[in-house]
N, C-alpha and C. Protein backbone atom coordinates (compact mmCIF):
# COMPACT_ATOMS: atom_id res chain seq x y z
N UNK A 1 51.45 172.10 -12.44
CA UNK A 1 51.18 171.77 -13.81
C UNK A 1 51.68 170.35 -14.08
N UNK A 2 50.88 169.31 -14.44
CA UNK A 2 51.23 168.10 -14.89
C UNK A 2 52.33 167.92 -15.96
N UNK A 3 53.57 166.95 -15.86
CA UNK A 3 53.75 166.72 -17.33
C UNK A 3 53.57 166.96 -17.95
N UNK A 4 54.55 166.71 -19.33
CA UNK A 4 53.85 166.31 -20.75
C UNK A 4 54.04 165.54 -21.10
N UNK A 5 52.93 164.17 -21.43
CA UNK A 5 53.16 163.33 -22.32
C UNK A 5 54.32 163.61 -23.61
N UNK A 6 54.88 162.27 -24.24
CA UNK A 6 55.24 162.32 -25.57
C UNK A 6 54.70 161.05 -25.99
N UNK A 7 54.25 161.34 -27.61
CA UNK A 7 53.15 160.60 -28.48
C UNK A 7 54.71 160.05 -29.73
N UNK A 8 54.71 159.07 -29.13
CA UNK A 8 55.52 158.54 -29.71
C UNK A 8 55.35 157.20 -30.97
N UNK A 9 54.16 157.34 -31.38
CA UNK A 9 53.75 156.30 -32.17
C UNK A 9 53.87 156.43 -33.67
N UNK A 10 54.20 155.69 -34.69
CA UNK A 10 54.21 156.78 -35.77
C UNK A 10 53.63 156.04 -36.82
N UNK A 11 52.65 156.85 -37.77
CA UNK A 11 51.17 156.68 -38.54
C UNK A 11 51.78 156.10 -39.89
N UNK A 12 50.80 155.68 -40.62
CA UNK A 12 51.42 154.99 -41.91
C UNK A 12 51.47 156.14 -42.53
N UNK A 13 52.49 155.65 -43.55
CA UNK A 13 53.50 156.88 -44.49
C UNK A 13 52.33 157.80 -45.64
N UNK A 14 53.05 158.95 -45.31
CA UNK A 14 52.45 159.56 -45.91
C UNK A 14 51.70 160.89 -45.73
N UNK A 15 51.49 160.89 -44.45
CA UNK A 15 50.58 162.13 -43.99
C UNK A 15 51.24 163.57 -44.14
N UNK A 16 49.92 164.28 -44.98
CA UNK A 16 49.95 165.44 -45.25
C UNK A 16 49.90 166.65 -44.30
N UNK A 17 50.58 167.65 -44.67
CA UNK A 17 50.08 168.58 -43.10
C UNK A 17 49.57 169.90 -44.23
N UNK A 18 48.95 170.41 -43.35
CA UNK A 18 47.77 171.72 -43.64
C UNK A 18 48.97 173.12 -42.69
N UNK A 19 49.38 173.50 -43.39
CA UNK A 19 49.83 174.80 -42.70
C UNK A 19 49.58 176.23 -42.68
N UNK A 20 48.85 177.11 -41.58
CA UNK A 20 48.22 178.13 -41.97
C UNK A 20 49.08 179.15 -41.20
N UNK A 21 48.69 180.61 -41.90
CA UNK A 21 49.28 181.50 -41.30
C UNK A 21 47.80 182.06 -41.13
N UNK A 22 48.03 182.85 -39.66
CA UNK A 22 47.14 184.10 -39.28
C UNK A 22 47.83 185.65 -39.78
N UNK A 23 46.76 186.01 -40.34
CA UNK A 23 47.55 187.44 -41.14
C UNK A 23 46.54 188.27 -40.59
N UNK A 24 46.93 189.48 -40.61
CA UNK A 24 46.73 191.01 -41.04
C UNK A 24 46.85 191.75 -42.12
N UNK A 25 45.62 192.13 -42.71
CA UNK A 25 46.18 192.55 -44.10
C UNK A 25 45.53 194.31 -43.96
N UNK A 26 45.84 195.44 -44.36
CA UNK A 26 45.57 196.76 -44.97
C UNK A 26 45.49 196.94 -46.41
N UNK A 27 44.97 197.10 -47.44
CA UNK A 27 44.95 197.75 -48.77
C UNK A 27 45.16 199.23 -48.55
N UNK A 28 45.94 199.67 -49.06
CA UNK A 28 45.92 201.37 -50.01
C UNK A 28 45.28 201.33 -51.09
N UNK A 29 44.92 202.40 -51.00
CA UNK A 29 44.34 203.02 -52.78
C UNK A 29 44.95 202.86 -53.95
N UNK A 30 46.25 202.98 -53.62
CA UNK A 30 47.51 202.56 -54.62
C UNK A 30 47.70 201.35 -55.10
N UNK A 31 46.73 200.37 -54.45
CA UNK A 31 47.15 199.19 -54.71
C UNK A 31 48.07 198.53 -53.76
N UNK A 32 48.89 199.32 -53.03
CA UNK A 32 49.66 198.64 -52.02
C UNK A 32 48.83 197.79 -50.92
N UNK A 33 49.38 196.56 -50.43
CA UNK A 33 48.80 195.98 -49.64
C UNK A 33 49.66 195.91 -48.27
N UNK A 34 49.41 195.79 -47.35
CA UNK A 34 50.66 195.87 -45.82
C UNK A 34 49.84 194.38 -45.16
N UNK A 35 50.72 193.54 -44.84
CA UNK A 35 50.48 192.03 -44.70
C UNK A 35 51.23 191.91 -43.54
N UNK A 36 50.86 191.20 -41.85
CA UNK A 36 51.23 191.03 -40.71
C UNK A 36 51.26 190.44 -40.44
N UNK A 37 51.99 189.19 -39.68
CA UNK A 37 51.53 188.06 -38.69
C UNK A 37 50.73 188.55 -37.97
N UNK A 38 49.51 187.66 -37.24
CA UNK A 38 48.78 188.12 -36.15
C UNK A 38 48.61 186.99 -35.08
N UNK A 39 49.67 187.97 -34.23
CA UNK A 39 49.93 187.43 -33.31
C UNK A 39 50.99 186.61 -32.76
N UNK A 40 51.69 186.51 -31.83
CA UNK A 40 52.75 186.22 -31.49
C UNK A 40 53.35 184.60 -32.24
N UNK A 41 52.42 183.65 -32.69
CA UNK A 41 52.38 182.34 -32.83
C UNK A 41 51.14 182.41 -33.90
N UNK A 42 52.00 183.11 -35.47
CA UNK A 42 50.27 183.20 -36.57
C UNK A 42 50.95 181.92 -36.62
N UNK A 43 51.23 180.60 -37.26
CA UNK A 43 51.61 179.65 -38.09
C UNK A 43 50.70 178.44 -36.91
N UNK A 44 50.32 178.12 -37.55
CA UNK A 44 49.81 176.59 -37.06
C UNK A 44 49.88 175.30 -37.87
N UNK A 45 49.57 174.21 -37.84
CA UNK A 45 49.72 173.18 -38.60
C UNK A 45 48.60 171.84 -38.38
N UNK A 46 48.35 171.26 -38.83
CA UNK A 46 47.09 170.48 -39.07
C UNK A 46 47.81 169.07 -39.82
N UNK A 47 47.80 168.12 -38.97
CA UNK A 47 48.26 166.65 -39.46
C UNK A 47 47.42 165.56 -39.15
N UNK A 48 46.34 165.23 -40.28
CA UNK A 48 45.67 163.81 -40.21
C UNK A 48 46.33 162.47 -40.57
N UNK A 49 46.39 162.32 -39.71
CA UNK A 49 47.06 160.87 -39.03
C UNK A 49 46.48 159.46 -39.17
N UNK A 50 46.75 158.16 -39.74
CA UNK A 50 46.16 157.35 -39.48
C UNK A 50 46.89 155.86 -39.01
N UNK A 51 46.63 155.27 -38.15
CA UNK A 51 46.54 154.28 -37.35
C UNK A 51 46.55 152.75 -37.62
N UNK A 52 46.71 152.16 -38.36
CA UNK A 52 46.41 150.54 -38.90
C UNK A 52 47.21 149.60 -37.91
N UNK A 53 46.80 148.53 -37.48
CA UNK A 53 47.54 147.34 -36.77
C UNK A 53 46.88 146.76 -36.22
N UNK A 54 46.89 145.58 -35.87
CA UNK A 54 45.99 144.54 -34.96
C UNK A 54 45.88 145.51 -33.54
N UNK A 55 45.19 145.33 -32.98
CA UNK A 55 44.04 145.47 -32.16
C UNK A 55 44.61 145.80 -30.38
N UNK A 56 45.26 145.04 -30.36
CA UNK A 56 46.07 145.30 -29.12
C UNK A 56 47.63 146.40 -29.52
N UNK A 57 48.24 146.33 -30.75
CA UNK A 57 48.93 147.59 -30.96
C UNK A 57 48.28 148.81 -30.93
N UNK A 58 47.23 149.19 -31.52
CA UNK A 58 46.42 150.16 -31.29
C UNK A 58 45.49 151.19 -30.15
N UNK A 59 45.25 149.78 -29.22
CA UNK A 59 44.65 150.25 -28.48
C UNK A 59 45.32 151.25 -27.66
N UNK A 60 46.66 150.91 -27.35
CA UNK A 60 47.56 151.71 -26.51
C UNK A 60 47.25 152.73 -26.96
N UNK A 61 47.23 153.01 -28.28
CA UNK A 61 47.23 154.55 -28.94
C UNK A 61 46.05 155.36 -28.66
N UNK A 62 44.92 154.45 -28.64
CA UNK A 62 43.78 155.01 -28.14
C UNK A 62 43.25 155.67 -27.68
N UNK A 63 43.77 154.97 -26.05
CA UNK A 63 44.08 155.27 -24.87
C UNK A 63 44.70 156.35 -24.65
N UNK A 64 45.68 156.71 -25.52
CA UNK A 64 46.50 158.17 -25.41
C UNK A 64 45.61 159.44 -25.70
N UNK A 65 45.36 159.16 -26.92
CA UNK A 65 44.55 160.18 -26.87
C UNK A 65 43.16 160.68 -26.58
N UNK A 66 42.44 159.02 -26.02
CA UNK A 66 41.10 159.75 -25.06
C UNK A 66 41.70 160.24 -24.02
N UNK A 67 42.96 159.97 -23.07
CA UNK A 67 43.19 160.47 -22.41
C UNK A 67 43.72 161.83 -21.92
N UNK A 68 43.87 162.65 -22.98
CA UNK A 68 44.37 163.49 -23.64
C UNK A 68 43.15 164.66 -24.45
N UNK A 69 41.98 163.52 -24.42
CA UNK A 69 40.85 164.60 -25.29
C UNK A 69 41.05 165.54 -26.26
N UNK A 70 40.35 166.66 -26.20
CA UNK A 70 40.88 167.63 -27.49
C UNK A 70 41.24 168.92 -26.20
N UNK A 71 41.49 168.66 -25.48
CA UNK A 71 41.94 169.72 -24.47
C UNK A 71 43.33 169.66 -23.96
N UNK A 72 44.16 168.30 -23.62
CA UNK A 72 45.57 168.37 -23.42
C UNK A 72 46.37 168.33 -24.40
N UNK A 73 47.53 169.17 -24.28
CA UNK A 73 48.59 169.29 -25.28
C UNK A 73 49.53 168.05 -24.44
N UNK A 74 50.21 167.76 -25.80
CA UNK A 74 51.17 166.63 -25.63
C UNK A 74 52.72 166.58 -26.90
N UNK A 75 53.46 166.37 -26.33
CA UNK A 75 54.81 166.62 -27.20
C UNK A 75 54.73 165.53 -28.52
N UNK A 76 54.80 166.04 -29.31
CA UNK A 76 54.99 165.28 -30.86
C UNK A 76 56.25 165.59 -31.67
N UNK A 77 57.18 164.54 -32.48
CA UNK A 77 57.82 164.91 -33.13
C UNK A 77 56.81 164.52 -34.94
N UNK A 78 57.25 165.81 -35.68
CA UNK A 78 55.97 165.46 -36.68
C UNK A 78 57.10 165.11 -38.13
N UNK A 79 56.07 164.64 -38.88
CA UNK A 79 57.38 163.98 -39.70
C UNK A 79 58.11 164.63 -40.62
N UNK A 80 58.08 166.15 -40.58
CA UNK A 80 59.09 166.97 -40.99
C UNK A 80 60.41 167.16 -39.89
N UNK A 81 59.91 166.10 -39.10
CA UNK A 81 61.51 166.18 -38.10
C UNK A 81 61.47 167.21 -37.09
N UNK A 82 59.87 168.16 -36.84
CA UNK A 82 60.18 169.34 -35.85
C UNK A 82 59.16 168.64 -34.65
N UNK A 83 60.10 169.01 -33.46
CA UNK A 83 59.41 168.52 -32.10
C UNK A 83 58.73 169.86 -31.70
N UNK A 84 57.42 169.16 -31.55
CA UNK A 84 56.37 170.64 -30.97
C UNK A 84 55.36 169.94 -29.89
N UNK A 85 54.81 170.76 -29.79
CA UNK A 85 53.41 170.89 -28.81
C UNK A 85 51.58 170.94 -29.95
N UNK A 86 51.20 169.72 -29.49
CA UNK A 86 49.75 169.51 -30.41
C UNK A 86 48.81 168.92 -29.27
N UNK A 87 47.65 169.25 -30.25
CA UNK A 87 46.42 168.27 -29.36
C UNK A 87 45.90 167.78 -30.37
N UNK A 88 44.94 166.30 -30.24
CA UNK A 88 44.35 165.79 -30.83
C UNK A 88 42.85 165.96 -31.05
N UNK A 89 42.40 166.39 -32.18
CA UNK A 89 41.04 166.49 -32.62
C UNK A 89 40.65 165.07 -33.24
N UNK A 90 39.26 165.18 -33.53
CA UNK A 90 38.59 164.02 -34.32
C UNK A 90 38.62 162.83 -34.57
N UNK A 91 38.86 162.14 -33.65
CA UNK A 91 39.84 161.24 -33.19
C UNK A 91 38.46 159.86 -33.26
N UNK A 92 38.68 158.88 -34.42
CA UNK A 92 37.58 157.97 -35.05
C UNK A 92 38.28 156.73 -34.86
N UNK A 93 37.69 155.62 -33.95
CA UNK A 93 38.07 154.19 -34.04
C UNK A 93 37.28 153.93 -34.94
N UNK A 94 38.08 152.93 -35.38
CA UNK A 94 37.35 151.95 -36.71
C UNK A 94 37.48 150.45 -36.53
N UNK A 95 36.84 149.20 -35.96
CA UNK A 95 37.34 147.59 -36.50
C UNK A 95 37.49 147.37 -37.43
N UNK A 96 38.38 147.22 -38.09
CA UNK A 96 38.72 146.86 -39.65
C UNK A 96 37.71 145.05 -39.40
N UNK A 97 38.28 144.22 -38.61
CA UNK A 97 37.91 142.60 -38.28
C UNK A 97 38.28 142.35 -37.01
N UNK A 98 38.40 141.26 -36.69
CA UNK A 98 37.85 141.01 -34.80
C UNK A 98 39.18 140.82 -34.61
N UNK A 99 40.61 141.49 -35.42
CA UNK A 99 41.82 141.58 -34.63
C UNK A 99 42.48 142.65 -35.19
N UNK A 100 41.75 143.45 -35.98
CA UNK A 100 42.68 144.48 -36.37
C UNK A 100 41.75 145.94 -36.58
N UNK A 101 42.45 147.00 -36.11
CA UNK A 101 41.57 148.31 -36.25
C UNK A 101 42.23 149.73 -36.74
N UNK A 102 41.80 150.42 -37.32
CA UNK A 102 42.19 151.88 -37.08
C UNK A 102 41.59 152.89 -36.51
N UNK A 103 42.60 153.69 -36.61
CA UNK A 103 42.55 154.90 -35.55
C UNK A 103 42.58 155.66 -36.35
N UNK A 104 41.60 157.03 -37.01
CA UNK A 104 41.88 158.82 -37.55
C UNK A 104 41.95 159.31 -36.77
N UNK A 105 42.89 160.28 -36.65
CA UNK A 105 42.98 161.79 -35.97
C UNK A 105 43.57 162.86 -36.45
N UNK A 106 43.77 164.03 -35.95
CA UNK A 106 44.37 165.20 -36.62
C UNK A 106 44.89 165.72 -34.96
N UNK A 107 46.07 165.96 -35.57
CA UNK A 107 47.21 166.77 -34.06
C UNK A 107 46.66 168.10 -35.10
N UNK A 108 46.70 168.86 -34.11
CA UNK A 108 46.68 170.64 -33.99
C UNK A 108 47.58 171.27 -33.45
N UNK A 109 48.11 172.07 -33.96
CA UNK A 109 49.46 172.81 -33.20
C UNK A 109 48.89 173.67 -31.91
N UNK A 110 49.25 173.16 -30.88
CA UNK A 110 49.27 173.95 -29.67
C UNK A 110 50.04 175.02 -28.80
N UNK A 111 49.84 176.02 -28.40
CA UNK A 111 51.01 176.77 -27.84
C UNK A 111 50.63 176.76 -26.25
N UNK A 112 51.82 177.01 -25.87
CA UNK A 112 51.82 177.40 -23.83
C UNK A 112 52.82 178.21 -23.91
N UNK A 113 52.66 178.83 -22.06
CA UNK A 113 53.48 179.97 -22.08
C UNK A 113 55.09 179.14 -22.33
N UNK A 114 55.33 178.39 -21.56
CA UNK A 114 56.77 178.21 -20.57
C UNK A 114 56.87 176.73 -22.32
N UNK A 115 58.06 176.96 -22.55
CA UNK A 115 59.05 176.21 -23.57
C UNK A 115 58.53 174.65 -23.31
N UNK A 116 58.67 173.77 -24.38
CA UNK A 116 58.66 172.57 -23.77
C UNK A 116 60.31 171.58 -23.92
């Protein structure tokens, strides 16, 4: 098993995260409802990210994550301060002008068996 990268770059201020739980839910007749995690790892998290700087700062970043696709997980610390395991989705270059560009993406919370 290869490494893991760490994505050590960090996005202009501000980014929001999307946090979901996977549930299980039952209703009774009574009105009672019975509510579950589902699955060992329900909580995931969703952080769109964005990128600004001249052109050669960026690119490095790029590079990370085509290399990385939406298939490798890679170590992130996210800016609530927790170090996890994500992959990168949707991942949009932009030229702002002929020396400066951005980068969108969204990390996805990833799980593996073995700890990182």
């Amino acid at each position: 098993m290869a490494a893991l990268e760490t994505f050590d770059w960090s996005p202009l201020n501000g980014p929001t995260a999307d946090i979901k739980y996977a549930t299980r839910s039952v209703k009774y007749g009574d009105g009672y409802e019975q509510v579950t995690g589902d699955g060992i790892n329900p909580e995931s998290q969703s952080w769109p990210l964005t990128f600004t700087d001249y052109r050669e700062e960026v690119m490095p970043i790029l590079q990370f994550l085509r290399r990385h696709g939406e298939t490798r997980a890679f170590i992130w610390v996210n800016p609530l301060g927790e170090r996890g395991l994500y992959r990168a989705t949707q991942i949009k270059p932009q030229l702002l002008d002929f020396a400066r560009m951005t980068v969108t993406v969204t990390f996805v919370t990833a799980y593996r068996a073995a700890p990182i």
